[in-house]
C-alpha atoms as a PDB file:
ATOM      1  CA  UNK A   1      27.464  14.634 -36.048  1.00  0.00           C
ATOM      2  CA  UNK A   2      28.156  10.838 -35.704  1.00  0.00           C
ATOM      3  CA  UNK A   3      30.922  11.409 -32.666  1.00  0.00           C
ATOM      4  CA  UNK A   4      29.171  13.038 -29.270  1.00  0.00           C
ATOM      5  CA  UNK A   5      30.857  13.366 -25.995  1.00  0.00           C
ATOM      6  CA  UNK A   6      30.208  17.019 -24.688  1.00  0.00           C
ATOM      7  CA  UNK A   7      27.339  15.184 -22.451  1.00  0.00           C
ATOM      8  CA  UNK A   8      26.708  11.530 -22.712  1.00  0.00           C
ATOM      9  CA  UNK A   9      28.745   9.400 -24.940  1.00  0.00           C
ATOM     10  CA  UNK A  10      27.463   8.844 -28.054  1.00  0.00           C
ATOM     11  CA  UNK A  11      27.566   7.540 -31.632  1.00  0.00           C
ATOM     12  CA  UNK A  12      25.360   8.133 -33.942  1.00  0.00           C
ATOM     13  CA  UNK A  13      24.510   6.374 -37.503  1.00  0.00           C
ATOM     14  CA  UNK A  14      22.154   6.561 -39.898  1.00  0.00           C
ATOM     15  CA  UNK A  15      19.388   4.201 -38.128  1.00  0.00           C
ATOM     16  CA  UNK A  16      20.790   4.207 -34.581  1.00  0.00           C
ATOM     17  CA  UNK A  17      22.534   6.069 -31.916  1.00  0.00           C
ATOM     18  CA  UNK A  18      24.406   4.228 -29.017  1.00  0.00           C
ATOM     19  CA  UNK A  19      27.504   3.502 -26.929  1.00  0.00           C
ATOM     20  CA  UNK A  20      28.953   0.736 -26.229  1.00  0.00           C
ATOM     21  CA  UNK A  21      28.157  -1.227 -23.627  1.00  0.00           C
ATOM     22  CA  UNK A  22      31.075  -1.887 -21.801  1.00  0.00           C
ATOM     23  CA  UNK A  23      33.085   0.463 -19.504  1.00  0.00           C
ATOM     24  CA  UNK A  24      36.597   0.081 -20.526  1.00  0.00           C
ATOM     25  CA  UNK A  25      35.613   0.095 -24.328  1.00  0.00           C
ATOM     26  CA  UNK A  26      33.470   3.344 -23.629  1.00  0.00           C
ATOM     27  CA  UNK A  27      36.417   4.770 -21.610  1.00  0.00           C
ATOM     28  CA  UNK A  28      38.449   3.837 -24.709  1.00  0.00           C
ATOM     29  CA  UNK A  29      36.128   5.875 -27.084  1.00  0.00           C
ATOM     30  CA  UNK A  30      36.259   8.559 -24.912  1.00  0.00           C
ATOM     31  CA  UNK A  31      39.739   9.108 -24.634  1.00  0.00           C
ATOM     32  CA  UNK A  32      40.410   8.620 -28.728  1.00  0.00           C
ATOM     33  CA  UNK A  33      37.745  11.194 -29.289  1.00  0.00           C
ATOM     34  CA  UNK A  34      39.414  13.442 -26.511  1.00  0.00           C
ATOM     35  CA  UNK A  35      42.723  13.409 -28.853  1.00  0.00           C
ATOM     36  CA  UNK A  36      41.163  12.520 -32.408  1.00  0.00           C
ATOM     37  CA  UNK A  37      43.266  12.471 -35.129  1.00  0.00           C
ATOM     38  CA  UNK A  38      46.067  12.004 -32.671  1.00  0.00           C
ATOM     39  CA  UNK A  39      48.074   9.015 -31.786  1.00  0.00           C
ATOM     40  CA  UNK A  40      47.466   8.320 -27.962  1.00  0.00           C
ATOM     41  CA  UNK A  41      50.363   5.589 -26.895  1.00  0.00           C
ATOM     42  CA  UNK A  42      49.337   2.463 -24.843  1.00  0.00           C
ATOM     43  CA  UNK A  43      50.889   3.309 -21.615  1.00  0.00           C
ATOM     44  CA  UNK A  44      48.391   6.686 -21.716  1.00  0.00           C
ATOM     45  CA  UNK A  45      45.139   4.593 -22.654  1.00  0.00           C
ATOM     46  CA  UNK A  46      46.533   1.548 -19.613  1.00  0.00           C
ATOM     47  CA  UNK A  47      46.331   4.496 -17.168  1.00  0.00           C
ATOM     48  CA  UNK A  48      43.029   5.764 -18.548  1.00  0.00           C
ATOM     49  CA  UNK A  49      41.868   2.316 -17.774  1.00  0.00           C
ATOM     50  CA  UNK A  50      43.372   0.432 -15.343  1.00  0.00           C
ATOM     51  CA  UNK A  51      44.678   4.006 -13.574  1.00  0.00           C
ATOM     52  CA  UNK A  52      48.031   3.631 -11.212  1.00  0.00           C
ATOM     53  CA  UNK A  53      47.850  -0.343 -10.987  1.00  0.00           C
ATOM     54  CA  UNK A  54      46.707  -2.267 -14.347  1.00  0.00           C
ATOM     55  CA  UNK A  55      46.735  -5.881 -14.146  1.00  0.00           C
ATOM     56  CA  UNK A  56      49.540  -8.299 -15.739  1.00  0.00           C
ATOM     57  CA  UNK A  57      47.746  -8.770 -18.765  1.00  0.00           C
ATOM     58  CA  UNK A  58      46.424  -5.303 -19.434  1.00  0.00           C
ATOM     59  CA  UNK A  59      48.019  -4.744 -22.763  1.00  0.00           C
ATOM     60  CA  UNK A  60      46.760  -7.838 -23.703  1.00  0.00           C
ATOM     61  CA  UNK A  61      43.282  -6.619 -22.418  1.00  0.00           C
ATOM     62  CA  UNK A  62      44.024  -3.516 -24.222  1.00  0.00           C
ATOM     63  CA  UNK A  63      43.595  -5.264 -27.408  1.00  0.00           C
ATOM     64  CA  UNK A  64      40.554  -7.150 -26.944  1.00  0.00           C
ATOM     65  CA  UNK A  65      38.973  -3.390 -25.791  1.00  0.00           C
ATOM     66  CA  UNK A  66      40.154  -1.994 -29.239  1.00  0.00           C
ATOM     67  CA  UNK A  67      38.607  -5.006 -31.348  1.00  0.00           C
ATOM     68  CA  UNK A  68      35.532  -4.533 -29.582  1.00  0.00           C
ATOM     69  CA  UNK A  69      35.528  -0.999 -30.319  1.00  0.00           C
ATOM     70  CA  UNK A  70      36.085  -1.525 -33.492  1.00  0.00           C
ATOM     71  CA  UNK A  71      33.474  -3.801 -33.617  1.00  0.00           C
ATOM     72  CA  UNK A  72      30.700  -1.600 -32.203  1.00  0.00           C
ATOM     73  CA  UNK A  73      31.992   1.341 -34.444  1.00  0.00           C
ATOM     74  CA  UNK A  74      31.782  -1.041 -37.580  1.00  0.00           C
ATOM     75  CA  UNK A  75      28.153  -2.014 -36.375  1.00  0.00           C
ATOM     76  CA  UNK A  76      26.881   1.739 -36.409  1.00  0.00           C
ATOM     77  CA  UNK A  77      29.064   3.491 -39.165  1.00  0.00           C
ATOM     78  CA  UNK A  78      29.775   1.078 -41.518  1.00  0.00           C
ATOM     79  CA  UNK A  79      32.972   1.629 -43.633  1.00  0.00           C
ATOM     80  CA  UNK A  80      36.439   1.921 -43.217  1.00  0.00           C
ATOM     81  CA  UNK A  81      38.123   1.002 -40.099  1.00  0.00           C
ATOM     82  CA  UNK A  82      38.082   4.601 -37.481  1.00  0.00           C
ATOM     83  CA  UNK A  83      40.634   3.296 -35.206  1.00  0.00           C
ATOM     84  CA  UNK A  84      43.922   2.442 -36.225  1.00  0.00           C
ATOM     85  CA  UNK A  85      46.834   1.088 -34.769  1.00  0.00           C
ATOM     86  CA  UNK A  86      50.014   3.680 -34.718  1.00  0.00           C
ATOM     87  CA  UNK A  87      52.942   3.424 -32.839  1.00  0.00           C
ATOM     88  CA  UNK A  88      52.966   4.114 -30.109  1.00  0.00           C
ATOM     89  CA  UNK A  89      49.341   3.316 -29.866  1.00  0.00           C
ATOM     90  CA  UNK A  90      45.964   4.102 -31.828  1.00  0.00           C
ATOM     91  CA  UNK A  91      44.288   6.715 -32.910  1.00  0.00           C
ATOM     92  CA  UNK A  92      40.994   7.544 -34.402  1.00  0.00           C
ATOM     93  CA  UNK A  93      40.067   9.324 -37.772  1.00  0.00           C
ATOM     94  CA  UNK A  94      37.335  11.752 -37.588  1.00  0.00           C
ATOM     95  CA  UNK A  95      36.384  14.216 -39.846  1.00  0.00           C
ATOM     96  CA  UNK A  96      36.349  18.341 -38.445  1.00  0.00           C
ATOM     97  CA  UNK A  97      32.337  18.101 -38.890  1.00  0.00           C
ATOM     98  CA  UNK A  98      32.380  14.634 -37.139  1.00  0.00           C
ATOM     99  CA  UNK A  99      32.279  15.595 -33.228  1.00  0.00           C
ATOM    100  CA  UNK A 100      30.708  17.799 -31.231  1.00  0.00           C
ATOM    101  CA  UNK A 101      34.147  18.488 -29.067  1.00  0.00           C
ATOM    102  CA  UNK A 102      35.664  20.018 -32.412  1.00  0.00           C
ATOM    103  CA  UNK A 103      32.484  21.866 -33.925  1.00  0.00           C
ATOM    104  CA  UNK A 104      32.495  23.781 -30.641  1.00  0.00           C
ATOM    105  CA  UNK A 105      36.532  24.141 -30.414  1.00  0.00           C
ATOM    106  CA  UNK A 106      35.565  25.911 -33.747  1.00  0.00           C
ATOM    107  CA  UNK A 107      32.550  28.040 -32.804  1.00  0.00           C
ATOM    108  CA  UNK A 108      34.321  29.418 -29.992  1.00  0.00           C
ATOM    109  CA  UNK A 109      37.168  30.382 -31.745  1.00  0.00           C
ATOM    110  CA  UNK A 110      35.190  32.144 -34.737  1.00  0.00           C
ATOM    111  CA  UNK A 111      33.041  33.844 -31.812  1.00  0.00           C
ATOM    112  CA  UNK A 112      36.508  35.688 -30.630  1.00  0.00           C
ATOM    113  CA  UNK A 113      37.599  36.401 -33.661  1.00  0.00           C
ATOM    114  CA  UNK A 114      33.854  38.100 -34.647  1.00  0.00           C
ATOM    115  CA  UNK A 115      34.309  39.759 -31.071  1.00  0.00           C
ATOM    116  CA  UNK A 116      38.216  41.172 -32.379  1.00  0.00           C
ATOM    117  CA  UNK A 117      36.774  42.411 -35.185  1.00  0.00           C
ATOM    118  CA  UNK A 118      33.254  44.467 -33.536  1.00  0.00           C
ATOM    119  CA  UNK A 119      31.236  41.601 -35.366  1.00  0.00           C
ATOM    120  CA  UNK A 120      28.749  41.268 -32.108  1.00  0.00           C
ATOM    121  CA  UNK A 121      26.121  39.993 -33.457  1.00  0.00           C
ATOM    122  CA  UNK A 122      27.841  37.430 -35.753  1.00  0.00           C
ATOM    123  CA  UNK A 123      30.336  36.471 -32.067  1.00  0.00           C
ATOM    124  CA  UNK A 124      26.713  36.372 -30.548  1.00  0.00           C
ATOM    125  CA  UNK A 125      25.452  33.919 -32.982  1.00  0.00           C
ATOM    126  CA  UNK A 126      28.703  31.667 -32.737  1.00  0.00           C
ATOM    127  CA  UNK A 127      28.830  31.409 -28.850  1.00  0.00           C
ATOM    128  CA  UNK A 128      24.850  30.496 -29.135  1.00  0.00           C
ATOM    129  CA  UNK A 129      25.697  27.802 -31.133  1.00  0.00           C
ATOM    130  CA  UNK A 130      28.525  26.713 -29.543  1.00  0.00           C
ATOM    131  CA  UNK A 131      26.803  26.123 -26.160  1.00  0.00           C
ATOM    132  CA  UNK A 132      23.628  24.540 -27.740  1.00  0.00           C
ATOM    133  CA  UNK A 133      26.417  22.133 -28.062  1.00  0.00           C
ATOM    134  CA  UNK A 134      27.720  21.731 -24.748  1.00  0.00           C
ATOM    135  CA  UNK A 135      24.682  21.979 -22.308  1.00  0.00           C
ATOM    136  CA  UNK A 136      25.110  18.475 -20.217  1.00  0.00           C
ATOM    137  CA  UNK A 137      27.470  17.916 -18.317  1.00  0.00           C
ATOM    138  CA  UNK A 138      30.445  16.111 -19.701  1.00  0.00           C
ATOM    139  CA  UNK A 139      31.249  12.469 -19.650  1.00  0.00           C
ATOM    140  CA  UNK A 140      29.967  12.282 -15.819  1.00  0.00           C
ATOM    141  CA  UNK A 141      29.846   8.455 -16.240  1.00  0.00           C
ATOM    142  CA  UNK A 142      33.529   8.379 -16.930  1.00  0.00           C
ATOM    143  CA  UNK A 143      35.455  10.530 -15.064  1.00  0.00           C
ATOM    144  CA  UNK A 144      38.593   8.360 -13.708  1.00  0.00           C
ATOM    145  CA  UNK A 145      41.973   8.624 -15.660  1.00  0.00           C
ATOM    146  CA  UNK A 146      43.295  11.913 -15.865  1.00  0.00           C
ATOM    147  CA  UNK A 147      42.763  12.436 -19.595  1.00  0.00           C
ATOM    148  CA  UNK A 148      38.999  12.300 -19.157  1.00  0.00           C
ATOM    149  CA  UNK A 149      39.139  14.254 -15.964  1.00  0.00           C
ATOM    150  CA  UNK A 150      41.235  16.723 -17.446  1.00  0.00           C
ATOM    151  CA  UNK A 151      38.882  17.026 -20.831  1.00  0.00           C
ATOM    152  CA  UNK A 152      35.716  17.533 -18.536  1.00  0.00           C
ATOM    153  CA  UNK A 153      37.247  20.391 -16.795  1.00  0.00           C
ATOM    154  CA  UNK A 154      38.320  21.999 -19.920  1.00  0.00           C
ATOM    155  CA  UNK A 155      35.522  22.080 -21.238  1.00  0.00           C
ATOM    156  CA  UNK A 156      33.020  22.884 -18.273  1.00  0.00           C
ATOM    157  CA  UNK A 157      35.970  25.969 -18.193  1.00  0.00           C
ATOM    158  CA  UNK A 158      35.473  26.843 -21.757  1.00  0.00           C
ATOM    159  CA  UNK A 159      31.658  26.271 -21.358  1.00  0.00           C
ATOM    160  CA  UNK A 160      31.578  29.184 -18.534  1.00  0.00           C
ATOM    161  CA  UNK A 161      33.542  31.278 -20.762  1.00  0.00           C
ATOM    162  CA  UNK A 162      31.808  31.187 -24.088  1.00  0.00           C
ATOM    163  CA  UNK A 163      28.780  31.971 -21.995  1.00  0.00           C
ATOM    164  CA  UNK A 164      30.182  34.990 -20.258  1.00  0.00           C
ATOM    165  CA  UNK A 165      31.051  36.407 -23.687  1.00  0.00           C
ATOM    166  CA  UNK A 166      27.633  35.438 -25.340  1.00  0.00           C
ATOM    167  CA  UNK A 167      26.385  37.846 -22.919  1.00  0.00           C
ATOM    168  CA  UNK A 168      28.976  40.671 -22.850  1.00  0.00           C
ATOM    169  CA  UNK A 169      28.045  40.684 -26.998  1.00  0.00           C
ATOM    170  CA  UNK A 170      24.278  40.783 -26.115  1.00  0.00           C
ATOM    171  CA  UNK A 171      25.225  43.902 -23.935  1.00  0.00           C
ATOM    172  CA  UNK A 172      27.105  45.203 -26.696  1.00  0.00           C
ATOM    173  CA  UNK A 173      23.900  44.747 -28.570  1.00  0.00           C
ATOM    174  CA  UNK A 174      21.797  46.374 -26.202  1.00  0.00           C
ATOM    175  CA  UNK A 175      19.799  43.009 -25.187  1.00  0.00           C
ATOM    176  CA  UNK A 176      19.799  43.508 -21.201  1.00  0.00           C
ATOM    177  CA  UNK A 177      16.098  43.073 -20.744  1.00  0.00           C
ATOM    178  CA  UNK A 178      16.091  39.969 -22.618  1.00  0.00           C
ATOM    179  CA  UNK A 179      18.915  38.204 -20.670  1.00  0.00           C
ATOM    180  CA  UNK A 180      17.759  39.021 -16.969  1.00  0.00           C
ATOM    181  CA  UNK A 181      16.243  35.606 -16.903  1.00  0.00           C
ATOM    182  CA  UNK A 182      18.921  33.732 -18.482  1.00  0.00           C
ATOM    183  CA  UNK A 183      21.183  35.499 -15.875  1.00  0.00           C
ATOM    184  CA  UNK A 184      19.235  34.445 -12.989  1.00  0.00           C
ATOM    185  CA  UNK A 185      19.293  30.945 -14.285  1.00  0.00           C
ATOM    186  CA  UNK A 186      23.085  30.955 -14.476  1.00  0.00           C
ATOM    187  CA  UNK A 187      23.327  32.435 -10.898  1.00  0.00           C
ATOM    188  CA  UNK A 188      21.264  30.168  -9.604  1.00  0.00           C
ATOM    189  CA  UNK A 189      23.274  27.460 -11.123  1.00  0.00           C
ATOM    190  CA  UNK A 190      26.924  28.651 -10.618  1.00  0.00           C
ATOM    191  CA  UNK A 191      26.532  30.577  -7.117  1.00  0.00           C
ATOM    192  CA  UNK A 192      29.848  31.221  -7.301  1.00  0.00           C
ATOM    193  CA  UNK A 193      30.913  32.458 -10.220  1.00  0.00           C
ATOM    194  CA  UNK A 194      30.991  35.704  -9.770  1.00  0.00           C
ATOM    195  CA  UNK A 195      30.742  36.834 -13.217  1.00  0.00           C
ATOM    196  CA  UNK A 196      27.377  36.296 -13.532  1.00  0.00           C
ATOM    197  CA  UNK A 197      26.449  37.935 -10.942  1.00  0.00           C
ATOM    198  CA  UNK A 198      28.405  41.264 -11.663  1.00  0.00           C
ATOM    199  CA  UNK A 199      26.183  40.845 -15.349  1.00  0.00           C
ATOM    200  CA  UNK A 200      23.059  40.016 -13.850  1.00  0.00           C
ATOM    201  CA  UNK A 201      23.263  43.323 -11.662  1.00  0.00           C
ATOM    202  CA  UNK A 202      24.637  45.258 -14.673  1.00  0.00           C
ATOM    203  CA  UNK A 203      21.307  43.763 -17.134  1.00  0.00           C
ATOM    204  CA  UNK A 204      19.139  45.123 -14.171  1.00  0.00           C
ATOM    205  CA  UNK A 205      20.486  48.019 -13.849  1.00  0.00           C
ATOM    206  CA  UNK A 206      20.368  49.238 -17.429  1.00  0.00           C
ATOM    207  CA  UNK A 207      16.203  47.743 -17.350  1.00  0.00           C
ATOM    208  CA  UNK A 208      16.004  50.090 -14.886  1.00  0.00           C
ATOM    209  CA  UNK A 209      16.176  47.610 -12.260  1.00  0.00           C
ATOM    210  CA  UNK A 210      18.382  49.651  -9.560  1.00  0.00           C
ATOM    211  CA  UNK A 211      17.694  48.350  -6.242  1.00  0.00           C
ATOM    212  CA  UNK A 212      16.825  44.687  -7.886  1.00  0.00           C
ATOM    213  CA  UNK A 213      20.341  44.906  -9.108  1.00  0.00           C
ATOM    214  CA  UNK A 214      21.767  45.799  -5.652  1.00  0.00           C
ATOM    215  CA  UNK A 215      19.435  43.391  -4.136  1.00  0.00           C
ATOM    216  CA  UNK A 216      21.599  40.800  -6.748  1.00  0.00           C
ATOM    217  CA  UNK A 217      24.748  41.779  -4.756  1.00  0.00           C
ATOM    218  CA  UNK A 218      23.751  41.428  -1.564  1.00  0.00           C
ATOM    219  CA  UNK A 219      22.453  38.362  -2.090  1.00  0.00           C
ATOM    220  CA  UNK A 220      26.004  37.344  -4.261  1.00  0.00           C
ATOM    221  CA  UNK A 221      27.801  38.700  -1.048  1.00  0.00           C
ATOM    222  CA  UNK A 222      25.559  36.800   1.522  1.00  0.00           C
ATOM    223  CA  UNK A 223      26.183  33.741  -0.547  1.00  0.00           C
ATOM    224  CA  UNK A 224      30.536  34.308  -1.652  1.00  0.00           C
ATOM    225  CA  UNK A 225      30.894  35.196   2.363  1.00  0.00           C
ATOM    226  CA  UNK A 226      29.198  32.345   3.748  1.00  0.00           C
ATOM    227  CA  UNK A 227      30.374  29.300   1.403  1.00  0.00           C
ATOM    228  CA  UNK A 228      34.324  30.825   0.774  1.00  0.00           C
ATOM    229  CA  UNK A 229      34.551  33.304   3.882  1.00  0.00           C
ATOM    230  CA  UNK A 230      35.605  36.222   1.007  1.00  0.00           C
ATOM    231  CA  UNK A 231      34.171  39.584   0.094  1.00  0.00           C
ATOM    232  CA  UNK A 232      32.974  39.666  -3.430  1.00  0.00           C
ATOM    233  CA  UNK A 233      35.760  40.655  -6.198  1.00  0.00           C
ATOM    234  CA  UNK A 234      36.848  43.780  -6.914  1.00  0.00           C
ATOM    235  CA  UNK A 235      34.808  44.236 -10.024  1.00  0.00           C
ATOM    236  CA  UNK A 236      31.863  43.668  -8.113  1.00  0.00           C
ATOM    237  CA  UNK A 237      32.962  45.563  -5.277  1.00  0.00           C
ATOM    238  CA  UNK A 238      33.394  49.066  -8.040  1.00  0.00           C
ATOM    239  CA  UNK A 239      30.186  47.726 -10.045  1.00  0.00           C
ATOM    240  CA  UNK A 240      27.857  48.000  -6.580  1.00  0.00           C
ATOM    241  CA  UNK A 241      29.649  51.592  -5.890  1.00  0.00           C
ATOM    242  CA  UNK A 242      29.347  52.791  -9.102  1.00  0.00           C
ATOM    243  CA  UNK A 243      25.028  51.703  -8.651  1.00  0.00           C
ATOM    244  CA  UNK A 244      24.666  53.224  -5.461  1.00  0.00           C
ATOM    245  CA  UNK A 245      25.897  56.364  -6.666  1.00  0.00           C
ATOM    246  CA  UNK A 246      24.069  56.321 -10.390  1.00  0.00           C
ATOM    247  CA  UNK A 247      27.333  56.616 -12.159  1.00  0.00           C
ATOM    248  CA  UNK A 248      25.361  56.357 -15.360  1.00  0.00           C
ATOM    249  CA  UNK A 249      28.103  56.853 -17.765  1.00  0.00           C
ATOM    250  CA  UNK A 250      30.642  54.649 -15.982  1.00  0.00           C
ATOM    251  CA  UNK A 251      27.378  52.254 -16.644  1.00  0.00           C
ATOM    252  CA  UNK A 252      26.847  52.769 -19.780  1.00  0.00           C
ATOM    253  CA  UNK A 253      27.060  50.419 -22.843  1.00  0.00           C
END
């Protein structure tokens, strides 16, 4: 994919890959990719780079930032012009195939609909796929105007979700051995979220993991009640009952 921007910014050709160099014109990138294919006006991409207070000239600056982007894009994909001017601003043409952002938009959505339809292990696949995509963390260099701020927020959102359903399929699946370490990398990661937890302490307990599993919530509760001031959520709450008293078909696949 010659557009990348779920991690560091990117463009890729056939002999190179790089960004350009400049702030403003990588902030510029950014935000077209964010929106490709759709017109984003001038007054949006000012605020994206100049924020609240842009400076007298700014539209004029604005143009020089969209010749060198240009530019750079010409340098590294040669061909027809990617950004175009549109009123009320510019745009730039990208293929479905041609960035990451919309290869995973698509992955995700084809994992839901495998999941609608009892297709696990195809849903499985998808979400894998999808978040071999996504694994840095987005645009860090970059986050300032709100559409960039807003895009990396999405997406770490969407990121935490395709994950939780990558492993609710692999349940489905019967692969709970095989993601106990995965699990306990995502805990350790997210100590918050308490999804993970709740599937971390469900994987143990169906490896036969029972007090490892409750050892996971005590720990999760330790950790929510220290940092928020909260008991753990309700599905927790029922998921540590139901393992103390070995509700085995409540737990159940």
């Amino acid at each position: 994919m010659p557009f990348q921007i779920l991690g560091t910014l990117r463009v890729v050709g056939d002999d190179v890959a790089d960004a350009p160099s400049a702030h403003k014109v990588k902030t510029l990138l950014a935000t077209l990719l964010i929106r490709a294919n759709q017109v984003v006006s001038a007054d949006q991409l000012l605020a994206e780079l100049w924020g609240d207070d842009p400076p007298r000239r700014a539209l004029a600056g604005l143009h020089v930032y969209v010749s060198q982007l240009r530019k750079f894009l010409a340098g590294v994909l040669p061909g027809p012009d990617r950004v175009v001017t549109r009123a009320p601003g510019y745009l730039i043409r990208v293929d479905a195939d041609e960035v990451d952002l919309l290869v995973f938009r698509r992955l995700v959505h084809q994992g839901r609909n495998y999941v609608r339809a009892g297709r696990h292990e195809e849903a499985a696949g998808a979400f894998a796929e999808a978040l071999e995509l996504s694994r840095e963390s987005v645009l860090d260099d970059l986050r300032e105007g709100a559409i960039v701020t807003r895009f990396a927020t999405w997406v770490e959102e969407l990121r935490l979700e395709c994950t939780e359903m990558f492993v609710e399929c692999n349940f489905t699946l019967g692969r709970h051995r095989e993601l106990v370490g995965f699990l306990h990398e995502l805990v350790a990661e997210h100590p918050l979220h308490e999804a993970f937890h709740r599937q971390l302490m469900l994987a143990l307990y169906r490896s036969d993991r029972r007090a490892d599993a409750l050892g996971v919530y005590q720990a999760a509760r330790d950790t929510i009640t220290s940092e928020l001031g909260l008991e753990p959520c309700r599905a927790m709450r029922e998921l540590h009952h139901a393992i103390l008293l070995g509700e085995d078909e409540r737990l159940a696949v």
